[in-house]
C-alpha atoms as a PDB file:
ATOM      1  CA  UNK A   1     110.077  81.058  97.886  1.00  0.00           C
ATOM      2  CA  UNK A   2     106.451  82.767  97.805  1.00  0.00           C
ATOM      3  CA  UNK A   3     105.312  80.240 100.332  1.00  0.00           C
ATOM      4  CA  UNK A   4     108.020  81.851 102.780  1.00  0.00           C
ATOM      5  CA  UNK A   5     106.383  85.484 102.127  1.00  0.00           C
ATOM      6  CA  UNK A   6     103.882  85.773 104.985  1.00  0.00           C
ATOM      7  CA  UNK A   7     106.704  84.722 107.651  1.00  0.00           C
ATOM      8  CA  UNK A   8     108.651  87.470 106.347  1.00  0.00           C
ATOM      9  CA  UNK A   9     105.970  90.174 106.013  1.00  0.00           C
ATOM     10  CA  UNK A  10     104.867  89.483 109.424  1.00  0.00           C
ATOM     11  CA  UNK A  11     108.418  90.731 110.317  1.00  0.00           C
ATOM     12  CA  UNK A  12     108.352  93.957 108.748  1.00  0.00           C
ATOM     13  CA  UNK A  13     107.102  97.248 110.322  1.00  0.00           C
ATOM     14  CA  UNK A  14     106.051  98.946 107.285  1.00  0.00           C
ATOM     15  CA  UNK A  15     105.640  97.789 103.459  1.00  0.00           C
ATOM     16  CA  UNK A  16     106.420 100.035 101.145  1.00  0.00           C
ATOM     17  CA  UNK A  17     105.729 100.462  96.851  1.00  0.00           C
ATOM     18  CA  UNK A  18     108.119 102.748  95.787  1.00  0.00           C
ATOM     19  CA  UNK A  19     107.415 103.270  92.201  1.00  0.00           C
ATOM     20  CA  UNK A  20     107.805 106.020  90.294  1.00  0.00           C
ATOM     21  CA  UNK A  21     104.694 107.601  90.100  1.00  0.00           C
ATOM     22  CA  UNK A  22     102.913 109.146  87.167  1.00  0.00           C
ATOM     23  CA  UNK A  23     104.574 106.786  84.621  1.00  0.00           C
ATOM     24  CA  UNK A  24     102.864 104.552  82.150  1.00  0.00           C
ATOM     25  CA  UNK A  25     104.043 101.641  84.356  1.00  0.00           C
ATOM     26  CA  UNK A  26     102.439 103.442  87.447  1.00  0.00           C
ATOM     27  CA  UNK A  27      99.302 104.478  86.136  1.00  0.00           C
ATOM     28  CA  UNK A  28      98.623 100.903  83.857  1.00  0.00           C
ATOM     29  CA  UNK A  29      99.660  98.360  87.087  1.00  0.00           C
ATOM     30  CA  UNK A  30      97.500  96.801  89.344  1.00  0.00           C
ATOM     31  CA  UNK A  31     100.169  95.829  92.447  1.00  0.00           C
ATOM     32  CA  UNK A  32      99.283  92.460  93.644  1.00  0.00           C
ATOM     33  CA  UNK A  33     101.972  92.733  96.287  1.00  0.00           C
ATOM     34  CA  UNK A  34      99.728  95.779  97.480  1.00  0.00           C
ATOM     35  CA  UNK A  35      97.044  93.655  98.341  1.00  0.00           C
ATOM     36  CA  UNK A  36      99.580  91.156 100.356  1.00  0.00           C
ATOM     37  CA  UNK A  37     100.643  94.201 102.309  1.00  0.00           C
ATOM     38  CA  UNK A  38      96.914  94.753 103.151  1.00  0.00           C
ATOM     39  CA  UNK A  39      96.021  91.518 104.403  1.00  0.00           C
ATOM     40  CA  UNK A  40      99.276  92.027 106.702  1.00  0.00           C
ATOM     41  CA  UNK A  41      97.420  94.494 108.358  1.00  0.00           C
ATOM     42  CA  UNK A  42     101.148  96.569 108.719  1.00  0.00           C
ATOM     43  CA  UNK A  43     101.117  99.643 107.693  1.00  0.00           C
ATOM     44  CA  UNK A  44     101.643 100.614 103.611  1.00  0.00           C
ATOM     45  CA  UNK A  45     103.512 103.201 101.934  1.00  0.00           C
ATOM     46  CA  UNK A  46     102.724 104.158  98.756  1.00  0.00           C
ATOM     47  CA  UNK A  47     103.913 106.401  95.956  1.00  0.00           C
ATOM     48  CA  UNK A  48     100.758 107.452  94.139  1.00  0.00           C
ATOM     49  CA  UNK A  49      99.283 104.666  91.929  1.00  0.00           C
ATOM     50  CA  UNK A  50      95.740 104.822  91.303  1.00  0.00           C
ATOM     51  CA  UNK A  51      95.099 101.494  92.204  1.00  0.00           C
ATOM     52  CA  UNK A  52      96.629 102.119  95.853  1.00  0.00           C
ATOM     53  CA  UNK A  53      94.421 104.643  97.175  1.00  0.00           C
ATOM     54  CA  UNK A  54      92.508 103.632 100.165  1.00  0.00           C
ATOM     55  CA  UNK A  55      92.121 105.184 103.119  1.00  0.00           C
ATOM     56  CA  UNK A  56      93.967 103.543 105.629  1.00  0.00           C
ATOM     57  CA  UNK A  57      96.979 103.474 103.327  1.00  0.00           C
ATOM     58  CA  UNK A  58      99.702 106.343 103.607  1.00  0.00           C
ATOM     59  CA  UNK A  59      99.558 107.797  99.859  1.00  0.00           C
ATOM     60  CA  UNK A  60     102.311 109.737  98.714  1.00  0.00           C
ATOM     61  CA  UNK A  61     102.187 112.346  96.233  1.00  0.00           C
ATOM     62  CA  UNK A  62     105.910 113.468  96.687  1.00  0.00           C
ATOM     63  CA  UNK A  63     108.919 112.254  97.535  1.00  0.00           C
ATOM     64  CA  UNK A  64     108.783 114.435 101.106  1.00  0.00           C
ATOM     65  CA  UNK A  65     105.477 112.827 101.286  1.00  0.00           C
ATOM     66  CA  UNK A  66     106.496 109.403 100.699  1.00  0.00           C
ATOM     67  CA  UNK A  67     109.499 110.178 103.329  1.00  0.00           C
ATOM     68  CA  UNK A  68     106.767 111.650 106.256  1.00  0.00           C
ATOM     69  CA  UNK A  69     104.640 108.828 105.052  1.00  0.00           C
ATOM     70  CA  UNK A  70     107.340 105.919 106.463  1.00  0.00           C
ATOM     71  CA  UNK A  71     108.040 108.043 109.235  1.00  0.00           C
ATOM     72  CA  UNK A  72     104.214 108.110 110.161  1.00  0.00           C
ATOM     73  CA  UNK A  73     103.998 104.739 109.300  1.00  0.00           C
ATOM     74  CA  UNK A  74     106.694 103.385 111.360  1.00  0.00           C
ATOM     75  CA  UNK A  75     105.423 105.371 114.573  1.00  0.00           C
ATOM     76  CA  UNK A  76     101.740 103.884 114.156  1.00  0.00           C
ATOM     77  CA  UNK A  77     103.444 100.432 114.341  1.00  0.00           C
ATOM     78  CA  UNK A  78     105.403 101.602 116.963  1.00  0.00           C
ATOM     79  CA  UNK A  79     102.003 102.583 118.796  1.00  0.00           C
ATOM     80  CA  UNK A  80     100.593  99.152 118.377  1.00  0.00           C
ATOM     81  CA  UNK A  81      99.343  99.141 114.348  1.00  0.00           C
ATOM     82  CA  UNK A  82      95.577 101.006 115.198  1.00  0.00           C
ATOM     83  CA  UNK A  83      94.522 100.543 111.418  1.00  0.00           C
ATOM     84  CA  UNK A  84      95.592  96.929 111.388  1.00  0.00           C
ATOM     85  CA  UNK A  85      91.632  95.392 111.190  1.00  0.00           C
ATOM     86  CA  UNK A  86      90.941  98.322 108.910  1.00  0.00           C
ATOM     87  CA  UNK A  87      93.724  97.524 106.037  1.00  0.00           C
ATOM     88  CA  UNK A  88      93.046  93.548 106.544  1.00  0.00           C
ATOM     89  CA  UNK A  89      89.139  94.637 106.127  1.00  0.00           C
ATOM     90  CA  UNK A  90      90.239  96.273 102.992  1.00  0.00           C
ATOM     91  CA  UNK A  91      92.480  93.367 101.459  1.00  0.00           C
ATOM     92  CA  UNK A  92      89.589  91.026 102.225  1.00  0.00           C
ATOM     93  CA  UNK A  93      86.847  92.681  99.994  1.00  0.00           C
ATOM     94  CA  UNK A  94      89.911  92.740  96.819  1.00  0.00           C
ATOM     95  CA  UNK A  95      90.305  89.256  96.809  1.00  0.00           C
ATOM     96  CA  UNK A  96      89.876  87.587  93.704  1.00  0.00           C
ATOM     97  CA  UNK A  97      86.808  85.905  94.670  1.00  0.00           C
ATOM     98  CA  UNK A  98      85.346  88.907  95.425  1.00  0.00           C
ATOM     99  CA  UNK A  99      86.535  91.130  92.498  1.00  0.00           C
ATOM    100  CA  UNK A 100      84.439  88.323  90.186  1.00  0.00           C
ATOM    101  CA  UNK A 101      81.614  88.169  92.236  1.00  0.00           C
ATOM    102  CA  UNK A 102      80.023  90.934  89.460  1.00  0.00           C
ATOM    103  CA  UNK A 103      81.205  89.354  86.401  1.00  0.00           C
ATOM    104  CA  UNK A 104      80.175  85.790  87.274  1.00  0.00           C
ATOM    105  CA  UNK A 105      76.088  87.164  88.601  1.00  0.00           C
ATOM    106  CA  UNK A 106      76.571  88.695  84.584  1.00  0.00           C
ATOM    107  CA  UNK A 107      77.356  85.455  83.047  1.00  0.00           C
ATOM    108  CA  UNK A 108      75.130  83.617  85.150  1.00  0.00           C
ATOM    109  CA  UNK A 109      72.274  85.857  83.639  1.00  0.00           C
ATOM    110  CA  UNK A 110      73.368  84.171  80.115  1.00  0.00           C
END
């Protein structure tokens, strides 16, 4: 159940979106799940999706990227999650009341 999802995020040492990158699903999706990960604050893998690059998010190009990207990932958890504030920081300013802060100042101009 989706209310179970934080307990079981909170468990995991990296999350990870594997999709195939530069396909029309890829390059069209907006990963919701991403933003979960984020306000984790564990460490994300990603293949490259445009919508998933940030900074403190491991960003894989390749699939020996994405490999040395779980692999880095795992040892910054391992060595107590440093970017954990940054990638909650991050998953704070997406939220949805934020992403329609612009379009409700525009209607409220009407």
């Amino acid at each position: 159940p989706y209310t179970e999802l934080p307990a079981w995020v909170n468990h995991m040492d990296v999350c990870t979106l594997p999709f195939i990158p530069n396909t029309d699903v890829a390059n069209a999706c907006s990963p919701l799940k991403f933003y979960e990960y984020l306000a984790s604050g564990n460490p994300v893998v990603t293949t490259a999706l445009p919508e998933t690059k940030e900074k403190y998010v491991y960003w894989s190009k390749t699939k020996e990227e994405y490999l040395d990207n779980i692999k880095k990932a795992v040892d910054e958890k391992l060595a107590g999650n440093k970017d954990s504030r940054k990638r909650k920081a991050i998953a704070k300013k997406c939220s949805w009341g934020e992403r329609c802060k612009p379009l409700i100042e525009e209607l409220s101009k009407w």
